[in-house]
Protein backbone atom coordinates (compact mmCIF):
# COMPACT_ATOMS: atom_id res chain seq x y z
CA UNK A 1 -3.27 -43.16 18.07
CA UNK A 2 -2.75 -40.16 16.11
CA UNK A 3 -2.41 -41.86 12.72
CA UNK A 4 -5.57 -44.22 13.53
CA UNK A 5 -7.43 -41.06 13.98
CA UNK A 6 -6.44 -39.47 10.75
CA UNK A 7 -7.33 -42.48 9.27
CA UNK A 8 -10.66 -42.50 10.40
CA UNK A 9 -10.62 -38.66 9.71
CA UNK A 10 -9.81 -39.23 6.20
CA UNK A 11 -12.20 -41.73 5.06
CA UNK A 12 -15.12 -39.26 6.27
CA UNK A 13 -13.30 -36.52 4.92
CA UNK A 14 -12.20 -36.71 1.72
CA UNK A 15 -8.87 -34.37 0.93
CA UNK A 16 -11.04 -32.44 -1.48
CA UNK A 17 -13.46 -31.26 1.19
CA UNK A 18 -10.61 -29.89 4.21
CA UNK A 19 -10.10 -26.39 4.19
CA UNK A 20 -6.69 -25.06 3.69
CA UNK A 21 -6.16 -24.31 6.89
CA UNK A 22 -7.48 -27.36 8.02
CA UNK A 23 -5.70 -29.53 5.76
CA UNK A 24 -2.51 -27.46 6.93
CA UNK A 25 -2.78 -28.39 10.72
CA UNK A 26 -3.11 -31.94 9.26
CA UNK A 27 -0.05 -31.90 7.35
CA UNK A 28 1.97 -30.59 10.64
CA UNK A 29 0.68 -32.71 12.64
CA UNK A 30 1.47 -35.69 10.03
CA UNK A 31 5.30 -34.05 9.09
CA UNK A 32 5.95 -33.81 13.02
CA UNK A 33 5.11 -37.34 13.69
CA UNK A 34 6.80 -38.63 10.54
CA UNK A 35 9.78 -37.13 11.36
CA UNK A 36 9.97 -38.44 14.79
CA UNK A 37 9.41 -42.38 13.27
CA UNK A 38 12.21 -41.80 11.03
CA UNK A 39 14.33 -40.07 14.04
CA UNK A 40 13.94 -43.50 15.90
CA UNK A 41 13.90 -45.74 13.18
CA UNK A 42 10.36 -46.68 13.31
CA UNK A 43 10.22 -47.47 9.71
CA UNK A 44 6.67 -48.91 9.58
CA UNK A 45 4.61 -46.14 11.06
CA UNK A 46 7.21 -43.33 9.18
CA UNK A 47 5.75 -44.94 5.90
CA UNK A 48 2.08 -44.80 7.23
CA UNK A 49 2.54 -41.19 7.54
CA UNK A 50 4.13 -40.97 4.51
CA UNK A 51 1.70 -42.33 2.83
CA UNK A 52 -1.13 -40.48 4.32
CA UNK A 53 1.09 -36.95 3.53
CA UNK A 54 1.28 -37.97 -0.29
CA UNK A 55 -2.41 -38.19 -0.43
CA UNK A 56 -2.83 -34.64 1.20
CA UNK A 57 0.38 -33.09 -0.56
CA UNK A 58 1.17 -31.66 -3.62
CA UNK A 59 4.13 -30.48 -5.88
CA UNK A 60 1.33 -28.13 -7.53
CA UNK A 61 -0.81 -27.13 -4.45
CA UNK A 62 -0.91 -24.33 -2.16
CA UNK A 63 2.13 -23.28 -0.37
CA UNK A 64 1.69 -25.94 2.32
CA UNK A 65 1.13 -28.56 0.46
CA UNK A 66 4.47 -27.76 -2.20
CA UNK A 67 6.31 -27.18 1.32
CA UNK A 68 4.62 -30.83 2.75
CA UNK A 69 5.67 -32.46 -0.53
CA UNK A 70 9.59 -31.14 0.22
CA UNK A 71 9.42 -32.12 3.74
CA UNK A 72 8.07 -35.84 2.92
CA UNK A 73 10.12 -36.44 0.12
CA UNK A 74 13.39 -35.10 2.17
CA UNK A 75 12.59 -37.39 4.93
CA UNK A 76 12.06 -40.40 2.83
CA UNK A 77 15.18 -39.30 1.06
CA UNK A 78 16.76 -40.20 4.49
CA UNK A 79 15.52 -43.25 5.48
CA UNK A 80 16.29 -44.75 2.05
CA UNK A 81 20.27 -43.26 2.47
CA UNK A 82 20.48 -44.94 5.81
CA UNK A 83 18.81 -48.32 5.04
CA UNK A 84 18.82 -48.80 1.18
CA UNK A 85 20.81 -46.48 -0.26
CA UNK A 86 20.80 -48.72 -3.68
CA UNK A 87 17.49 -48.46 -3.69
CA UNK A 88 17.47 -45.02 -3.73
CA UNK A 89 19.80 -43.87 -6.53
CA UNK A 90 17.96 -46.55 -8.68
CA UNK A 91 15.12 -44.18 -8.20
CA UNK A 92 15.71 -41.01 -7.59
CA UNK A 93 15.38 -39.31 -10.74
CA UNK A 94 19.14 -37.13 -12.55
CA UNK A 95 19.46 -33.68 -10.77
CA UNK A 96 17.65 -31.10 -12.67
CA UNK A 97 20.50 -27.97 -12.37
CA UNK A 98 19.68 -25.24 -10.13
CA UNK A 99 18.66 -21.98 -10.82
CA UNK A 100 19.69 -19.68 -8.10
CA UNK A 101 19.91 -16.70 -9.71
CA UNK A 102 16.05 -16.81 -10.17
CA UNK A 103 15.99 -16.68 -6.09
CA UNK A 104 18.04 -13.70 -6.30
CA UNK A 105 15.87 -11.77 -8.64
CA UNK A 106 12.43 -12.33 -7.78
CA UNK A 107 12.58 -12.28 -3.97
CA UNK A 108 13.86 -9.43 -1.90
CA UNK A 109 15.99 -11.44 0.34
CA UNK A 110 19.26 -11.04 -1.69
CA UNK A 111 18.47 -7.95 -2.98
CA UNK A 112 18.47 -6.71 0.24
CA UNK A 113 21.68 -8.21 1.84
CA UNK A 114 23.51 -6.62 -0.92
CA UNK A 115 21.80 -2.76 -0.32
CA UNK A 116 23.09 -3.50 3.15
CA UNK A 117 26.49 -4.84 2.34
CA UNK A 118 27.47 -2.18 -0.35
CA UNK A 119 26.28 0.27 2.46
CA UNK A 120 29.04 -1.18 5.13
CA UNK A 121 31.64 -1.20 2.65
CA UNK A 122 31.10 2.63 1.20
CA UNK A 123 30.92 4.15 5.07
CA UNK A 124 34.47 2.44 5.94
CA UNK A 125 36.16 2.83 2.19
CA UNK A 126 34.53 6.64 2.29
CA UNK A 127 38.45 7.96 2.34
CA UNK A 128 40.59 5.01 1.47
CA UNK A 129 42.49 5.23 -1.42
CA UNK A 130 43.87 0.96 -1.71
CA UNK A 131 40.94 -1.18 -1.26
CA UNK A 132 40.82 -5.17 -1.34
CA UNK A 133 37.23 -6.58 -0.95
CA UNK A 134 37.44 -10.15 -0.38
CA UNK A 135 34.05 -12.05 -1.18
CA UNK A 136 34.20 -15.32 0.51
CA UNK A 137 31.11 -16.63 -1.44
CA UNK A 138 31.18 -15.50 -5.36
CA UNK A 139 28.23 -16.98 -6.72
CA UNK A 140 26.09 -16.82 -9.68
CA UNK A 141 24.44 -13.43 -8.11
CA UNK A 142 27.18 -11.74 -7.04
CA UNK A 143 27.07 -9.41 -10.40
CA UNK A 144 24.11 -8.17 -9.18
CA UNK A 145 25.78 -6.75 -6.10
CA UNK A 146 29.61 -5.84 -7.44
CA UNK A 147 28.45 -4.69 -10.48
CA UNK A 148 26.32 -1.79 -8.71
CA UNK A 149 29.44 -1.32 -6.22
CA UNK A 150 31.56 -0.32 -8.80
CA UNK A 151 28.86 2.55 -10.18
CA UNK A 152 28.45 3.47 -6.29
CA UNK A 153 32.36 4.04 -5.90
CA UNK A 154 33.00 5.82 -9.39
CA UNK A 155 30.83 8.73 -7.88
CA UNK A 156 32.49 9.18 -4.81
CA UNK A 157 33.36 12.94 -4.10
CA UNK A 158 36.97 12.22 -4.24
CA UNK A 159 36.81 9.86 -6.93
CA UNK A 160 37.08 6.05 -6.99
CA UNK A 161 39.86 4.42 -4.83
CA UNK A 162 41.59 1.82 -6.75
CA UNK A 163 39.96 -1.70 -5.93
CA UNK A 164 41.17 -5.05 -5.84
CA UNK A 165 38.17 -7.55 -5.71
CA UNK A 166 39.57 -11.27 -4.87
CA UNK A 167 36.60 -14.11 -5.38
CA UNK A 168 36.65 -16.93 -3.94
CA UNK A 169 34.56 -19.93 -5.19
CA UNK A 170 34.44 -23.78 -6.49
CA UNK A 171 32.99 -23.36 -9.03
CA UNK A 172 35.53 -22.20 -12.17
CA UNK A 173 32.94 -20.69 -14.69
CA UNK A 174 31.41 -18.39 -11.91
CA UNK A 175 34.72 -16.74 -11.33
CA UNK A 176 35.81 -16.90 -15.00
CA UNK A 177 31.98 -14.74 -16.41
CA UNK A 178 32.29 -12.45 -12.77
CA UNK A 179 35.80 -11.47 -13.77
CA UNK A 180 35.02 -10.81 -17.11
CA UNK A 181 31.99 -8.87 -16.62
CA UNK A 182 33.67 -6.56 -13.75
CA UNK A 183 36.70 -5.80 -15.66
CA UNK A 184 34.93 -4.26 -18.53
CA UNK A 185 31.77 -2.20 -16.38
CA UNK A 186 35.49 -1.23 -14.28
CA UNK A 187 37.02 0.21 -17.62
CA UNK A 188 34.02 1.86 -18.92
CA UNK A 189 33.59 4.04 -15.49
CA UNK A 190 37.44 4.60 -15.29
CA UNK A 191 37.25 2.75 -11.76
CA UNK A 192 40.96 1.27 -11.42
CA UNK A 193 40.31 -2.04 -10.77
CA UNK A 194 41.66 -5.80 -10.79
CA UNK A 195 39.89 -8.59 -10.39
CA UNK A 196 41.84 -11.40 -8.40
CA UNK A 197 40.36 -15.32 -8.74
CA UNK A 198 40.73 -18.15 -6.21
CA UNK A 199 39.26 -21.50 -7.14
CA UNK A 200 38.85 -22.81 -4.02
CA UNK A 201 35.87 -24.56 -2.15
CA UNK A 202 35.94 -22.64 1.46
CA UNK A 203 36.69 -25.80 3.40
CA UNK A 204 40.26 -26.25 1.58
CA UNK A 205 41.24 -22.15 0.94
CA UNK A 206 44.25 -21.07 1.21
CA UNK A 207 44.65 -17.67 2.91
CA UNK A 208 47.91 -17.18 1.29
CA UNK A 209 46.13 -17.45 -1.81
CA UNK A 210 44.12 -14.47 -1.20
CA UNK A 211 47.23 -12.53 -1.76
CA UNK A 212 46.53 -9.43 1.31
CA UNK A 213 49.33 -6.84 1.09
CA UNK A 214 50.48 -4.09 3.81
CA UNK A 215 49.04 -0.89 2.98
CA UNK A 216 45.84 -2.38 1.78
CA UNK A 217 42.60 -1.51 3.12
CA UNK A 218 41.03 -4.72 3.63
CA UNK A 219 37.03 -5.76 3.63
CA UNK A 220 36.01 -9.39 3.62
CA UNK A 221 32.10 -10.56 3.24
CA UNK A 222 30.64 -13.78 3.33
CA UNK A 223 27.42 -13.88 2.59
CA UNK A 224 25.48 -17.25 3.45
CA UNK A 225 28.22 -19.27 3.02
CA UNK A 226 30.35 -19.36 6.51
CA UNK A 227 28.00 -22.30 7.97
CA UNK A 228 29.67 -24.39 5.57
CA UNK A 229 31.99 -24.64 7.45
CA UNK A 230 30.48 -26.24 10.32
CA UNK A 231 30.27 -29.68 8.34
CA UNK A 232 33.93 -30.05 9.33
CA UNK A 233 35.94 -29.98 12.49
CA UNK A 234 35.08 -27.31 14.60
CA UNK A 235 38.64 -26.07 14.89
CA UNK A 236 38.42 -25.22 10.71
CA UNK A 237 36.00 -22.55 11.35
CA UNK A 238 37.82 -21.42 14.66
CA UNK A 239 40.69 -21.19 12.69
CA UNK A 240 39.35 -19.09 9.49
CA UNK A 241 38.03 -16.72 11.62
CA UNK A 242 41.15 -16.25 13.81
CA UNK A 243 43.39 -15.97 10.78
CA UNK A 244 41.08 -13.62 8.73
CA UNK A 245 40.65 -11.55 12.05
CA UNK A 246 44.90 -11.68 12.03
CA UNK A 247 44.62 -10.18 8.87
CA UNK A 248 42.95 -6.85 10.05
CA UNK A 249 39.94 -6.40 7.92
CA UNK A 250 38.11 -2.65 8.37
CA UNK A 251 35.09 -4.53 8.02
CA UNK A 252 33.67 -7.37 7.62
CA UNK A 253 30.09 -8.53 6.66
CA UNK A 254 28.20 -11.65 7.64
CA UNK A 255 24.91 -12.81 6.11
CA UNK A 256 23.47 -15.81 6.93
CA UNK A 257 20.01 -17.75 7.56
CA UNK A 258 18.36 -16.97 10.29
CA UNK A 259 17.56 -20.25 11.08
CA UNK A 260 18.42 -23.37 13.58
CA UNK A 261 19.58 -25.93 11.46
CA UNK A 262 22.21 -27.08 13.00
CA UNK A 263 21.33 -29.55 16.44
CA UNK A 264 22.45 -33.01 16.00
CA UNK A 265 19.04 -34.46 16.18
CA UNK A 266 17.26 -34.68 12.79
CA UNK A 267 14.01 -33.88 14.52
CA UNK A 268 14.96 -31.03 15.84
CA UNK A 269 16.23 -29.59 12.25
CA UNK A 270 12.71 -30.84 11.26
CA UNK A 271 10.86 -28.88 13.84
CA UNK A 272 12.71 -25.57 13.08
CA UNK A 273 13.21 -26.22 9.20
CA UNK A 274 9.13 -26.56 9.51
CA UNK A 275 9.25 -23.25 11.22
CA UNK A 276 11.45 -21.03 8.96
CA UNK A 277 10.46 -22.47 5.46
CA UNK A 278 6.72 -22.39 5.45
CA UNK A 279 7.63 -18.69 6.37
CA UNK A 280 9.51 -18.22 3.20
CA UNK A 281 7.20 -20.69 0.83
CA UNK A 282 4.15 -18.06 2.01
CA UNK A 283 6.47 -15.29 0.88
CA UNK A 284 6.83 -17.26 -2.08
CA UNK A 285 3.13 -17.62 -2.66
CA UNK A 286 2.90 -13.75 -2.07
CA UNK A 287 5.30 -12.55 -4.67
CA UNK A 288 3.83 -15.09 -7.11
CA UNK A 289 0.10 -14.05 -6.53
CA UNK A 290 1.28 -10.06 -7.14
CA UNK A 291 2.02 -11.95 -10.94
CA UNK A 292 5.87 -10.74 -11.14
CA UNK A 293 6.94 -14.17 -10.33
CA UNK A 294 5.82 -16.76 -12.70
CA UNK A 295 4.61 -20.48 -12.34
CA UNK A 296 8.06 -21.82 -13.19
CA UNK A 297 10.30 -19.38 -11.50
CA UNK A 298 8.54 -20.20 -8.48
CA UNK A 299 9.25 -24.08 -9.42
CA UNK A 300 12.84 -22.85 -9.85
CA UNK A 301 12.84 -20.85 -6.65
CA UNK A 302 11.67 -23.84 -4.79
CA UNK A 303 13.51 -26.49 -6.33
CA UNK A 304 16.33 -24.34 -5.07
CA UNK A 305 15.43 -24.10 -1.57
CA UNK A 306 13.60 -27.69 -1.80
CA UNK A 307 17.52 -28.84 -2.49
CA UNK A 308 18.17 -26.73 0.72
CA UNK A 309 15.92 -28.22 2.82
CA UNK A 310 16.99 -31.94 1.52
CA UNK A 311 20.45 -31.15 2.60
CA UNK A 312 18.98 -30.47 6.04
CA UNK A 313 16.83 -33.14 7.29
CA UNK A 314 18.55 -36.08 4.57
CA UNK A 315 22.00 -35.61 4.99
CA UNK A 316 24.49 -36.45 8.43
CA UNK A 317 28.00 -35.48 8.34
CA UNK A 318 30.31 -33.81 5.81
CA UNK A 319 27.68 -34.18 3.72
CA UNK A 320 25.36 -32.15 5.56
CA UNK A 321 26.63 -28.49 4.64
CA UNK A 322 23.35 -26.57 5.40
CA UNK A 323 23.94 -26.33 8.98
CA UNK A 324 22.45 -22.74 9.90
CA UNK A 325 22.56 -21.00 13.27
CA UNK A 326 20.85 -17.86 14.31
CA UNK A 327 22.68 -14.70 15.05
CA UNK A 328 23.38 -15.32 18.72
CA UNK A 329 25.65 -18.45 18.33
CA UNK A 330 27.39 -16.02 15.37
CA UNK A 331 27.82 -12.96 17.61
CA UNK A 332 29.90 -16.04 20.14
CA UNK A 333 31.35 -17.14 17.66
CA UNK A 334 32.92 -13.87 16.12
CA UNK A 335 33.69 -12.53 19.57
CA UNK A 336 36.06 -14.97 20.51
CA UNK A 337 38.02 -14.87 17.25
CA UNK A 338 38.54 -10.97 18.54
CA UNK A 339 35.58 -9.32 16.91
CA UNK A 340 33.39 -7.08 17.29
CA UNK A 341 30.30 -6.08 16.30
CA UNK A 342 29.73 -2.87 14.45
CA UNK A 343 26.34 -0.96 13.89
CA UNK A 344 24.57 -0.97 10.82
CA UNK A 345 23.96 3.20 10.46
CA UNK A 346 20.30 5.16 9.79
CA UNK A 347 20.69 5.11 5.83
CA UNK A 348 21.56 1.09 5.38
CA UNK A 349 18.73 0.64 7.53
CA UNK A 350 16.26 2.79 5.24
CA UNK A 351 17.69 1.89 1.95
CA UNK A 352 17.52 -1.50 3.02
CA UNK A 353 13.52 -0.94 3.96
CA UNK A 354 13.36 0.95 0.41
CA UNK A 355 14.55 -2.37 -1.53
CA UNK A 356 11.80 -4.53 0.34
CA UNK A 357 9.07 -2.31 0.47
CA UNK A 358 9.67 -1.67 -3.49
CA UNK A 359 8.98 -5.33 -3.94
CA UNK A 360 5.49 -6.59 -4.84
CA UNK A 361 3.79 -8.15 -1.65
CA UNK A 362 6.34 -5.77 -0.42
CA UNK A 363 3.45 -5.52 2.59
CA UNK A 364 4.50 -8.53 4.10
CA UNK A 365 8.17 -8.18 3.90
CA UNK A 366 9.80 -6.48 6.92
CA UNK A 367 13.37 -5.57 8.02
CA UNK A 368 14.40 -5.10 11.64
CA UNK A 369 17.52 -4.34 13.63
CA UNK A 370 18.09 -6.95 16.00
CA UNK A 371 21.20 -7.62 18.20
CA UNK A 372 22.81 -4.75 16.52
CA UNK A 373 21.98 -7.18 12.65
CA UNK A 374 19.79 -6.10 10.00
CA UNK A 375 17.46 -8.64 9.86
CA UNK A 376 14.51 -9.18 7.10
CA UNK A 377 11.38 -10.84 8.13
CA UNK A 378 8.47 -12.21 6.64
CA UNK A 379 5.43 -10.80 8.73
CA UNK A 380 7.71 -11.01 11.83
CA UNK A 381 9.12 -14.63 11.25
CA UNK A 382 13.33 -13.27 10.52
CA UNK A 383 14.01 -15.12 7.89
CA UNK A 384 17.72 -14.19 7.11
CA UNK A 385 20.66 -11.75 8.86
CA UNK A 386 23.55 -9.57 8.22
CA UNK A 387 26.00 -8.13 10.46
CA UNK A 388 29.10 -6.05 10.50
CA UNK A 389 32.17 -6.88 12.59
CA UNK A 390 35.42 -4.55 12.77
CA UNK A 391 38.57 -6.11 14.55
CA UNK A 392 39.24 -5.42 18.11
C-alpha cells in the first residue's frame, strides 16, 4: 500500500516540485520500508523502493537526500553481499582512500574529545613525575591532540614529568609519522619523552607488549575505537577491560558514538543509524553553509562517515566492526570490569563548550554532562561521548 501510494504520489508530483521537507518525510518513509524488505528478504518490493529513493536522492542534494543516497546504496550493498556477492564486486567501483583527518579538522566533534581528554589526563598527572599514556586508538588525528599535550605539560608549574606515550595501531605508517613528529616537538620543549610503538590491530594486542612498569603512573584512552571489539566474542572485550583494569590505570578515558548500532536486527541499526546520522549530515550542512568547509571536504567528510554507515547496515559478523552502544551499556560494561566512573570537573566542561562554540554554526553545536559523560550534541540529538573511569 504504501509504495502504490507513492507511486501515484509521484506521477502527480514530480520530484522537482516537493518541498524539502516534504520530500524528506518521503525519503523516511521510503528508507524505513526498504529496510524492512531487505530485513525479511523481500527482494522485489526492497528494489521498488529502491528505485523510487534513487529518483528522489542525490549524492549532490541537500543533506537528506546525500544521507538517503548512503542509506540506499548501504542497503543494496547488503542484499547484493547476501545473494550475489559476485555481482557485486563486479560493480562496485575500487575504494577511493579515506580522508579522516578532514573529519577531524572541520567539525568540532574531535576537536572536542581531545580538549576533554587532555583535561582528564593534566588533573590526575598534575604531580606525577613517571607518566605512561597509553592510546588505544593512534590514528591519523591523534597529532592534533598529543602534539598540544606535550605544550600543555612543558608549562606545568613544576615542570614536565617525564612521559612515555605507547600507540597502539594497525596501521604501520600512522605510528611510524606520530612517532616522528612527537619526538622532535618533545626535544624542542625539553619535555623528556619516549615514544613507544605497538603494531597491533586491538582485536589481537598483546598487553605484554605495552610494556607497563611498577612505579609508572599509568593513563590509558581509547577514543572511538573500544566497540571494535564487540565484532568478536564477547569474552575478548570482557577480558581487555579486566586486564587493563589489573593494570591500575589513574585514569582512563572513553569516547565513543553515542549511538545504537549494535542490535542484531539490521532494521533496528537502520532505524537508529537514520536517527543519529541525519543529525550529524545537518551539522554537516551547517558548517559547510558558514563557507569554512568546502564542497569536497564535505564529500570527504561524508565519504568517511558514508563508509561508516555501510559498515553498519551492510555488514554481519566479524566484519561488522561499527557496532556502537550508548553510554549506559558502557557505564555496565566498565563497572563490572571494577570501574568506576569519575567526574569530568567545571573547566573540561567549559573549555570543552569554548572549542564548540568557537566553531562556525557553532549555534547549533551543544555539549552536555550526562550520566556523569561529556556529551556533544547537535541541537539536542548527542551525537558522541566521553567518560572518565579510575579503578576501584
Amino acid at each position: 500500500m504504501l509504495l502504490h501510494h507513492h507511486h501515484h504520489h509521484l506521477s502527480t508530483n514530480p520530484m522537482t516540485s516537493l518541498k524539502p521537507e516534504e520530500r524528506g518525510l518521503h525519503l523516511i518513509q521510503l528508507l524505513l520500508a526498504g529496510a524492512a524488505h531487505v530485513s525479511s528478504g523481500n527482494l522485489s518490493r526492497a528494489d521498488s523502493c529502491l528505485h523510487l529513493i534513487s529518483t528522489m536522492s542525490s549524492p549532490s542534494g541537500d543533506s537528506m537526500q546525500r544521507l538517503s543516497s548512503i542509506l540506499a546504496s548501504s542497503l543494496a550493498t547488503r542484499l547484493l553481499r547476501r545473494r550475489l556477492p559476485g555481482l557485486l564486486s563486479a560493480v562496485l567501483p575500487p575504494r577511493k582512500p579515506l580522508k579522516p583527518l578532514t573529519f577531524a579538522r572541520t567539525l568540532p566533534y574531535i576537536p572536542f574529545t581531545h580538549t576533554a581528554t587532555s583535561r582528564a589526563l593534566l588533573r590526575a598527572i598534575a604531580h606525577e613525575r613517571n607518566v605512561h599514556v597509553v592510546d588505544l586508538s593512534a590514528a591519523v588525528h591523534s597529532l592534533d591532540l598529543w602534539a598540544p599535550f606535550l605544550h600543555t605539560i612543558s608549562r606545568l608549574p613544576h615542570g614536565p614529568p617525564h612521559l612515555k606515550l605507547t600507540c597502539v595501531s594497525g596501521d604501520h605508517h600512522v605510528l611510524e609519522s606520530l612517532g616522528t613528529a612527537l619526538v622532535k616537538e618533545a626535544d624542542s620543549l625539553d619535555v623528556p619523552f619516549r615514544f613507544h610503538a605497538v603494531h597491533s590491530v586491538l582485536s589481537e594486542l598483546d598487553l605484554d607488549t605495552l610494556h607497563v612498569h611498577a612505579g609508572e603512573a599509568l593513563f590509558v584512552v581509547s577514543l572511538f575505537k573500544l566497540h571494535e571489539l564487540l565484532a568478536g566474542e564477547v569474552e575478548r572485550m570482557n577480558g581487555l577491560l579486566l586486564n587493563l583494569q589489573g593494570m591500575g590505570p589513574s585514569v582512563v578515558v572513553l569516547a565513543e558514538q553515542e549511538a545504537e548500532h549494535n542490535s542484531e536486527r539490521v532494521a533496528e541499526r537502520f532505524v537508529e543509524g537514520l536517527h543519529h546520522y541525519s543529525a550529524l549530515f545537518d551539522s554537516v550542512e551547517a558548517v559547510a553553509a558558514m563557507g569554512t568547509m568546502g564542497e569536497e571536504e564535505r564529500r570527504e567528510v561524508e565519504d568517511m562517515v558514508g563508509r561508516e554507515i555501510e559498515n553498519v547496515v551492510a555488514c554481519e559478523g566479524v566484519e561488522r566492526v561499527e557496532r556502537h552502544e550508548k553510554t549506559v551499556k558502557w557505564i555496565v560494561r566498565m563497572e563490572r570490569a571494577g570501574f568506576r566512573q569519575g567526574r569530568f570537573w567545571g573547566d573540561a566542561v567549559e573549555e570543552g563548550r569554548r572549542v564548540v562554540e568557537s566553531w562556525a554554526g557553532g549555534g547549533g553545536f551543544a555539549v552536555v554532562v550526562e550520566c556523569g559523560c561529556l556529551m556533544i550534541c547537535w541541537h539536542d540529538k548527542p551525537l558522541y561521548s566521553i567518560s572518565a573511569w579510575h579503578c576501584l
